[in-house]
C-alpha atoms as a PDB file:
ATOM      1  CA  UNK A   1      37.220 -32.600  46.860  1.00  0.00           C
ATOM      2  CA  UNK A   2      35.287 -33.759  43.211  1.00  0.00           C
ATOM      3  CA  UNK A   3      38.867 -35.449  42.309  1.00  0.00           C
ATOM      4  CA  UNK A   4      38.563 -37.678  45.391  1.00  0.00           C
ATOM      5  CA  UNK A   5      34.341 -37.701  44.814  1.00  0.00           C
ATOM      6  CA  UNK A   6      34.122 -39.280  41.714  1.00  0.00           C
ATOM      7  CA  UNK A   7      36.352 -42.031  42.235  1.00  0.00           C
ATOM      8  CA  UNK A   8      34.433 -42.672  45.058  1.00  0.00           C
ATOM      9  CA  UNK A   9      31.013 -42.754  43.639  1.00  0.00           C
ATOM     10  CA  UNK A  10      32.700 -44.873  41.360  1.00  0.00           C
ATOM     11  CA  UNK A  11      33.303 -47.527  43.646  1.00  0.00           C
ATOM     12  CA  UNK A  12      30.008 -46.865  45.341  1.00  0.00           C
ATOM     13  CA  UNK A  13      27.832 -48.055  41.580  1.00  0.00           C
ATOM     14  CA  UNK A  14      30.104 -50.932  41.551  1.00  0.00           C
ATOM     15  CA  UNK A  15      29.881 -52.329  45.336  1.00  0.00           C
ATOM     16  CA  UNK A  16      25.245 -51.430  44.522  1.00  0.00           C
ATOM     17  CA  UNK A  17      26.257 -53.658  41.749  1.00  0.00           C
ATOM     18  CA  UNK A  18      27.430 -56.256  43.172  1.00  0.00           C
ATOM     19  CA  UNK A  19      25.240 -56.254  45.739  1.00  0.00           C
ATOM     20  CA  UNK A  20      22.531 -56.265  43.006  1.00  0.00           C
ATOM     21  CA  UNK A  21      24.345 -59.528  41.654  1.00  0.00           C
ATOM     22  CA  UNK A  22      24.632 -61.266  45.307  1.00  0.00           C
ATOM     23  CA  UNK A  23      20.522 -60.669  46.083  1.00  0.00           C
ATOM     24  CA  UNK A  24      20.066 -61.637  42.147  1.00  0.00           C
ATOM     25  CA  UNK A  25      18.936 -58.598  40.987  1.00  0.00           C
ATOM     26  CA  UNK A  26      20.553 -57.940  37.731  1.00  0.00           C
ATOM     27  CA  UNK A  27      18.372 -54.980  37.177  1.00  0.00           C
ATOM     28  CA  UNK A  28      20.389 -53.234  39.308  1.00  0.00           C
ATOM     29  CA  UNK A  29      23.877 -55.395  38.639  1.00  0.00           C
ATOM     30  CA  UNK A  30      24.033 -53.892  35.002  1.00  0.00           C
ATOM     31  CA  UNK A  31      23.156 -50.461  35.649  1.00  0.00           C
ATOM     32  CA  UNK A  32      25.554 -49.940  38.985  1.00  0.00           C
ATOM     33  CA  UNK A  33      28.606 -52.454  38.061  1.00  0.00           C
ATOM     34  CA  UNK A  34      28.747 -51.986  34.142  1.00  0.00           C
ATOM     35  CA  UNK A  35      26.748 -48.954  32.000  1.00  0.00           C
ATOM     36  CA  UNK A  36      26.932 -46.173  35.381  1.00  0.00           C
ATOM     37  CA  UNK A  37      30.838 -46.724  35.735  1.00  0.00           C
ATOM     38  CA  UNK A  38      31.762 -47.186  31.970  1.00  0.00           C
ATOM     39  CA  UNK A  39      29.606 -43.761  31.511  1.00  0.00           C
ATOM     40  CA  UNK A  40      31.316 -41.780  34.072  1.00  0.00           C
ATOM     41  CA  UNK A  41      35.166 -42.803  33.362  1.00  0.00           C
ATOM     42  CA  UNK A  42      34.365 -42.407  29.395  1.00  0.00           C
ATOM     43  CA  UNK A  43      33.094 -39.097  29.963  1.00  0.00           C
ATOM     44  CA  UNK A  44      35.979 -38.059  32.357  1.00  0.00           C
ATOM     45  CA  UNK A  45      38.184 -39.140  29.706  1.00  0.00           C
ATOM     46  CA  UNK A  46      36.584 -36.522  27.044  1.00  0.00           C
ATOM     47  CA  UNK A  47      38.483 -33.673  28.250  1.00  0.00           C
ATOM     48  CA  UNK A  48      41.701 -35.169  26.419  1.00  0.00           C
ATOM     49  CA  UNK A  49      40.088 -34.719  23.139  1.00  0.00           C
ATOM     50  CA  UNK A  50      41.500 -31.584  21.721  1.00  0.00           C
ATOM     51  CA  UNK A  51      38.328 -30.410  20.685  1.00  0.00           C
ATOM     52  CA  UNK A  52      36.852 -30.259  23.733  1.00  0.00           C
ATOM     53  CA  UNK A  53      39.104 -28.496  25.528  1.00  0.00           C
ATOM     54  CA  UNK A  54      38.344 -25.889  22.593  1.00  0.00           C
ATOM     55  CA  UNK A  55      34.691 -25.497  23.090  1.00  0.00           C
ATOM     56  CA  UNK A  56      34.387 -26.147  26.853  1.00  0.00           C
ATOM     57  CA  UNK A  57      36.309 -24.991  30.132  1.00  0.00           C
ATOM     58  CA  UNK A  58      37.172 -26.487  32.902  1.00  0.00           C
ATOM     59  CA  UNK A  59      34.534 -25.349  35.124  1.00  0.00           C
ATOM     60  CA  UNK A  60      31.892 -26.472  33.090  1.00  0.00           C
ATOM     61  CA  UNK A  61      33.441 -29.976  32.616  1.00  0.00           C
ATOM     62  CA  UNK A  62      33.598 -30.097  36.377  1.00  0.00           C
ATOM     63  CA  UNK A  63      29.741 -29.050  36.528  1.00  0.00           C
ATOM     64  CA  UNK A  64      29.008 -31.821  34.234  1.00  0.00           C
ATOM     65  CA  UNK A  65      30.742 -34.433  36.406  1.00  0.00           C
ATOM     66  CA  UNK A  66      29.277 -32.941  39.955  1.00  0.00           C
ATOM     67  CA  UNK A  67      26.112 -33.698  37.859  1.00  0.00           C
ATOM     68  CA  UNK A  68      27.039 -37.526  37.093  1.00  0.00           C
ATOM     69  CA  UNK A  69      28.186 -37.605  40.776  1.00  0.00           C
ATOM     70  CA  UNK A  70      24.740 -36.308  42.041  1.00  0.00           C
ATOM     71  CA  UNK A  71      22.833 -38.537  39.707  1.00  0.00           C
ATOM     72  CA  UNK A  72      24.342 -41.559  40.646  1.00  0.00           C
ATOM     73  CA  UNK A  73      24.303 -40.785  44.267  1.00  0.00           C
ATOM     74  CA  UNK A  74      20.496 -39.976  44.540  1.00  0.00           C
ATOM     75  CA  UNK A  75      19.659 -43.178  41.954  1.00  0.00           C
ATOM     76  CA  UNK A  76      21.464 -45.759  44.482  1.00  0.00           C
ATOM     77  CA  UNK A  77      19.489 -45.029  47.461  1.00  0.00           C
ATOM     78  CA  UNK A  78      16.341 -45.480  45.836  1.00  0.00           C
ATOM     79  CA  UNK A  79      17.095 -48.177  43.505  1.00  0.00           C
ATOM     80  CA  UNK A  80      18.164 -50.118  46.486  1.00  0.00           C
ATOM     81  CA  UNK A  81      15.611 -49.376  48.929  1.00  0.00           C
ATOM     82  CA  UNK A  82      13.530 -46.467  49.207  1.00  0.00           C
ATOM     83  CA  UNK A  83      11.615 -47.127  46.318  1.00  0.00           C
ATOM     84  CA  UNK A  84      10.288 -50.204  47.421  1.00  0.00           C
ATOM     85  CA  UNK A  85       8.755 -48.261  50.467  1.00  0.00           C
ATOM     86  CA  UNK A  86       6.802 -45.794  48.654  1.00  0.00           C
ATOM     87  CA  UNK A  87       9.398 -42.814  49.299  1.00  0.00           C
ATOM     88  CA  UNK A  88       8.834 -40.390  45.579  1.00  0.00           C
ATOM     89  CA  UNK A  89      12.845 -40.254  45.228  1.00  0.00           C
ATOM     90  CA  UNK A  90      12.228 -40.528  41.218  1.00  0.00           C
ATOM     91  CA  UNK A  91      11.047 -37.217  41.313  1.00  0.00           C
ATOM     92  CA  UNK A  92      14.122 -35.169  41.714  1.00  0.00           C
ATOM     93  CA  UNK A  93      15.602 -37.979  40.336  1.00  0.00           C
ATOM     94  CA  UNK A  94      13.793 -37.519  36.927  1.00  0.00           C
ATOM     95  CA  UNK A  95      14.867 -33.643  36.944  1.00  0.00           C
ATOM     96  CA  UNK A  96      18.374 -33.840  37.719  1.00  0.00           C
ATOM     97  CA  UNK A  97      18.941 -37.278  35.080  1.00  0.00           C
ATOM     98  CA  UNK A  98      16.756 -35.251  32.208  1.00  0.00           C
ATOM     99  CA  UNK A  99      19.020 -31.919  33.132  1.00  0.00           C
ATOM    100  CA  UNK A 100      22.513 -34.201  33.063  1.00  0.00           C
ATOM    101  CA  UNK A 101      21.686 -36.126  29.541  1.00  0.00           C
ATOM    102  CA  UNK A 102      20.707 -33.014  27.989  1.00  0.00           C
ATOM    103  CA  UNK A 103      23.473 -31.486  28.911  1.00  0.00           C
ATOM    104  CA  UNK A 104      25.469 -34.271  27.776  1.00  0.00           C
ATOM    105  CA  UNK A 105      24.436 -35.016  25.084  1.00  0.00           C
ATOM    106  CA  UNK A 106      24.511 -31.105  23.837  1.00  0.00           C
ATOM    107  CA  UNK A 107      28.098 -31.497  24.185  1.00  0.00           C
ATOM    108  CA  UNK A 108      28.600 -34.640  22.867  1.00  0.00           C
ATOM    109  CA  UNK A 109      26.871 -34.434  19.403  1.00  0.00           C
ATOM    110  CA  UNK A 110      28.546 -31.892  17.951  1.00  0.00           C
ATOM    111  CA  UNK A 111      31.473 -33.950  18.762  1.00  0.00           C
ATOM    112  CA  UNK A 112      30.346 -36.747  16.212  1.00  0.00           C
ATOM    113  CA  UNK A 113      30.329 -34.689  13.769  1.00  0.00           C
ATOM    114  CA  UNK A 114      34.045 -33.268  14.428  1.00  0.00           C
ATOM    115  CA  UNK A 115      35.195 -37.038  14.741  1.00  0.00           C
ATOM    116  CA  UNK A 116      33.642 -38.116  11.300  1.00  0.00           C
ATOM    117  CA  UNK A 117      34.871 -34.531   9.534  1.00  0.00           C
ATOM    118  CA  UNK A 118      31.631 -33.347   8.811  1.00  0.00           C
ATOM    119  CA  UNK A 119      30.085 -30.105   9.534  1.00  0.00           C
ATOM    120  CA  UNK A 120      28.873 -29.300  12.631  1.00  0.00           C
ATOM    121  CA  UNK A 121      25.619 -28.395  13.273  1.00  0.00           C
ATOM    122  CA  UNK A 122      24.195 -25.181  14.800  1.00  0.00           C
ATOM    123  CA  UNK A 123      23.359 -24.412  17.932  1.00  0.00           C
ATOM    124  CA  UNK A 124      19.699 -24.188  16.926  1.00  0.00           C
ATOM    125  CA  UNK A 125      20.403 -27.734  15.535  1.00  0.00           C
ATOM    126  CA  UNK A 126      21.828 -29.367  18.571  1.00  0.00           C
ATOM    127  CA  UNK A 127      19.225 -27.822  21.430  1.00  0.00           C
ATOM    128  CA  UNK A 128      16.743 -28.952  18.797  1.00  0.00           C
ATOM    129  CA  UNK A 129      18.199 -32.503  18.358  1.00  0.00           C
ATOM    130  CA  UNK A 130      18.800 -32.660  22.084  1.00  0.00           C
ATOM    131  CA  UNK A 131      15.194 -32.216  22.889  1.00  0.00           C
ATOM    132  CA  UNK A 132      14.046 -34.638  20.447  1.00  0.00           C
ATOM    133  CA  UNK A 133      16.404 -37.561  22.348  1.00  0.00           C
ATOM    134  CA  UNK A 134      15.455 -36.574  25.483  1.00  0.00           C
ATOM    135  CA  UNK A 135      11.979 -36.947  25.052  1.00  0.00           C
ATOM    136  CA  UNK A 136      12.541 -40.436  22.921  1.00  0.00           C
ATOM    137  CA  UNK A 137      14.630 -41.489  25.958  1.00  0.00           C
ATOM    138  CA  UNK A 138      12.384 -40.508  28.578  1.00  0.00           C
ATOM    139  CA  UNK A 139       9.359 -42.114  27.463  1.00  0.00           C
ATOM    140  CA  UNK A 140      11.852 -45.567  26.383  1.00  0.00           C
ATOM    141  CA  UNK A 141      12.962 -45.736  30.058  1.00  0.00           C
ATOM    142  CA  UNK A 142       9.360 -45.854  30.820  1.00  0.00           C
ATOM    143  CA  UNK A 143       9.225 -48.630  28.367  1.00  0.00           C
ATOM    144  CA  UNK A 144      12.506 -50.303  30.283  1.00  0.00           C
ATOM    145  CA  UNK A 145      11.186 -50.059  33.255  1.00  0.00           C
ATOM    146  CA  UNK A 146       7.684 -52.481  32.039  1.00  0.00           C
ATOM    147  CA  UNK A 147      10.119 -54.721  30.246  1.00  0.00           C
ATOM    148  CA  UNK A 148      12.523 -55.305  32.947  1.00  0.00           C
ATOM    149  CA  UNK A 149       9.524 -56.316  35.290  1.00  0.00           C
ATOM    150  CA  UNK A 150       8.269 -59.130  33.063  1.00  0.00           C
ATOM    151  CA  UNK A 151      12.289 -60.421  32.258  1.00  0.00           C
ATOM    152  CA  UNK A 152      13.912 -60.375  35.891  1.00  0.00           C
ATOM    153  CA  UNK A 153      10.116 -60.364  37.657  1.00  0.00           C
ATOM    154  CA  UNK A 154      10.888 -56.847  39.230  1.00  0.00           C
ATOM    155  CA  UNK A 155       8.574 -54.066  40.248  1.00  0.00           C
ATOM    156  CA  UNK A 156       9.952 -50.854  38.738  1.00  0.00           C
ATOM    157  CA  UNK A 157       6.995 -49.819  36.831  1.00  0.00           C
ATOM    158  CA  UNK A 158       4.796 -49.092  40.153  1.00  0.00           C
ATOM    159  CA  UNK A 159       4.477 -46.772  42.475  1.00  0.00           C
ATOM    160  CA  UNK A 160       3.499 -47.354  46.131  1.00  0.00           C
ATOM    161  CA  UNK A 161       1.601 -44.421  46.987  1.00  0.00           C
ATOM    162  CA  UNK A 162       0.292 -43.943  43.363  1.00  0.00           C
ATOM    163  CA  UNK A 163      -1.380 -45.160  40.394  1.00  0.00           C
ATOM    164  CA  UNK A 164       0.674 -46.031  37.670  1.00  0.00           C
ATOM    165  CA  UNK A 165      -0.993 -43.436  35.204  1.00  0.00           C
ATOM    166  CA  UNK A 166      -0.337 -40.743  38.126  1.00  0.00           C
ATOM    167  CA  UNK A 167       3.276 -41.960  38.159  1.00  0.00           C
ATOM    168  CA  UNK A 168       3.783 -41.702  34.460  1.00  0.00           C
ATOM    169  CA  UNK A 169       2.240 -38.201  33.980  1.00  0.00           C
ATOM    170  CA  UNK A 170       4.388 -37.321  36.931  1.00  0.00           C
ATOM    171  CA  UNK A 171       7.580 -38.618  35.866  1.00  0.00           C
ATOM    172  CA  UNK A 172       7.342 -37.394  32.126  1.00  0.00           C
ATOM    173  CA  UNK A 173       6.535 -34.097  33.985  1.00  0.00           C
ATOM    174  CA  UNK A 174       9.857 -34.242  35.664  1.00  0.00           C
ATOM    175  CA  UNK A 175      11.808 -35.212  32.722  1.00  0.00           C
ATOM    176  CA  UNK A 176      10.103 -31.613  30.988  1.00  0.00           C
ATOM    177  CA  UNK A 177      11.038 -29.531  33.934  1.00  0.00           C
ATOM    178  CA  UNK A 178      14.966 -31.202  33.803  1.00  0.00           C
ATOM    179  CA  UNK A 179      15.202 -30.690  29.882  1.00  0.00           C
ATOM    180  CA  UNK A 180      13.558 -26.863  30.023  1.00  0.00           C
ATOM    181  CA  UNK A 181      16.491 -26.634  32.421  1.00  0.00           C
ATOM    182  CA  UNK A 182      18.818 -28.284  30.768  1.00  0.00           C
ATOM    183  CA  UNK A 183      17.717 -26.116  27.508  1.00  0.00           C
ATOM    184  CA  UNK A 184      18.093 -22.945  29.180  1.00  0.00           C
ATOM    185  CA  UNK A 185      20.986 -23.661  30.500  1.00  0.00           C
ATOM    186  CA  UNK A 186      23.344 -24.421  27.666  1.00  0.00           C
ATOM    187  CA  UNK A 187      20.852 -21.875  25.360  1.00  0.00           C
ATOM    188  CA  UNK A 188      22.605 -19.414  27.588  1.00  0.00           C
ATOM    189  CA  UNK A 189      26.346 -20.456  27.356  1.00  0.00           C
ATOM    190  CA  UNK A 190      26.712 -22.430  24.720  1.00  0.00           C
ATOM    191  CA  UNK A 191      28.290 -20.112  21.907  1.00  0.00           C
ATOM    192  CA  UNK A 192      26.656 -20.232  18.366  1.00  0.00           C
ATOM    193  CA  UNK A 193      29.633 -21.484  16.151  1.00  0.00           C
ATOM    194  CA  UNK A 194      31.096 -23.520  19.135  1.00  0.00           C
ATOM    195  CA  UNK A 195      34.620 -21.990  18.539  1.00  0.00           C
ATOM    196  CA  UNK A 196      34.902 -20.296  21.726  1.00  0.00           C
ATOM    197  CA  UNK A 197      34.364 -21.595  25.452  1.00  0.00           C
ATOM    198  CA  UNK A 198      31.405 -22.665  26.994  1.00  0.00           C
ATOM    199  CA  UNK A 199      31.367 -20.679  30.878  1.00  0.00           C
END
């Protein structure tokens, strides 16, 4: 069922795409069409580096990719529509993208450091790192959001039941429940000299 899933959300990011590029809305053109498929394939793809399969199993790597799946799905929805009718969709939104990139990125840092033959960091190292990022991405999106308002004249940084400080506190909020998560989570399973399997 995921094998035939992911290919189809997929296809789903590219047709929001387009339709982002036929209502000239390249706000959401570049997101669906270009970065959400590029980001799903190249992660798909990681499973063929050798040192992946070492530190991960299969179950997890499918975990990670229901994740991208269920990201993608709830984003398109409200990026098309119910945003602009005052529906809070970025709230579980917020959780589950904060919970995927920390995961994510967990498992792709120590990979850099495998690539370029350098030692990798400890597990102390990584959660820490990965918290760090998070937070720096969390509050640039923010940032994005403001800055892709005044270039393409779009109103992502509002909220139509809300004030915009209530939004912000909420949505950082969000992005601290998804990372605890995501810090808990891989905390749990992710093994301190990353030379056996993460379950």
């Amino acid at each position: 069922m995921l094998h035939k899933l992911f290919p189809l959300t997929i296809i789903l990011s590219v047709a929001g795409g387009i339709f982002g590029l036929i209502t000239n809305q390249m706000v959401i053109f570049i997101p669906y069409a270009l970065i959400n498929p590029s980001l799903m394939i190249a992660f798909a793809s990681l499973r063929k580096i050798k040192f992946i399969e070492n530190i991960t199993l299969p179950s997890w790597q499918e975990k990670i990719k229901l994740l991208g799946i269920i990201t993608v799905l709830i984003n398109l929805p409200g990026s098309l529509y119910l945003h602009r009718i005052g529906i809070q969709y970025d709230i579980p939104l917020h959780i589950a993208n904060s919970f995927l990139v920390f995961l994510a990125f967990a498992l792709i840092y120590p990979i850099i450091f495998y690539a370029t033959k350098q030692r990798i960091p400890s597990k102390k190292t990584i959660l820490l790192t990965a918290i760090i990022a998070i937070a720096i991405g969390g509050l640039a999106f923010e940032g994005f959001q403001k800055l892709t308002d005044i270039i393409f004249g779009t109103h992502l940084f509002f909220d139509a039941v809300q004030s915009i400080s209530e939004d912000f506190k909420t949505d950082l909020l969000m992005d601290l429940i998804g990372t605890a998560a995501g810090y808990l989570y891989i905390k749990r399973r992710m093994p301190e000299n990353l030379t056996t399997p993460l379950s």
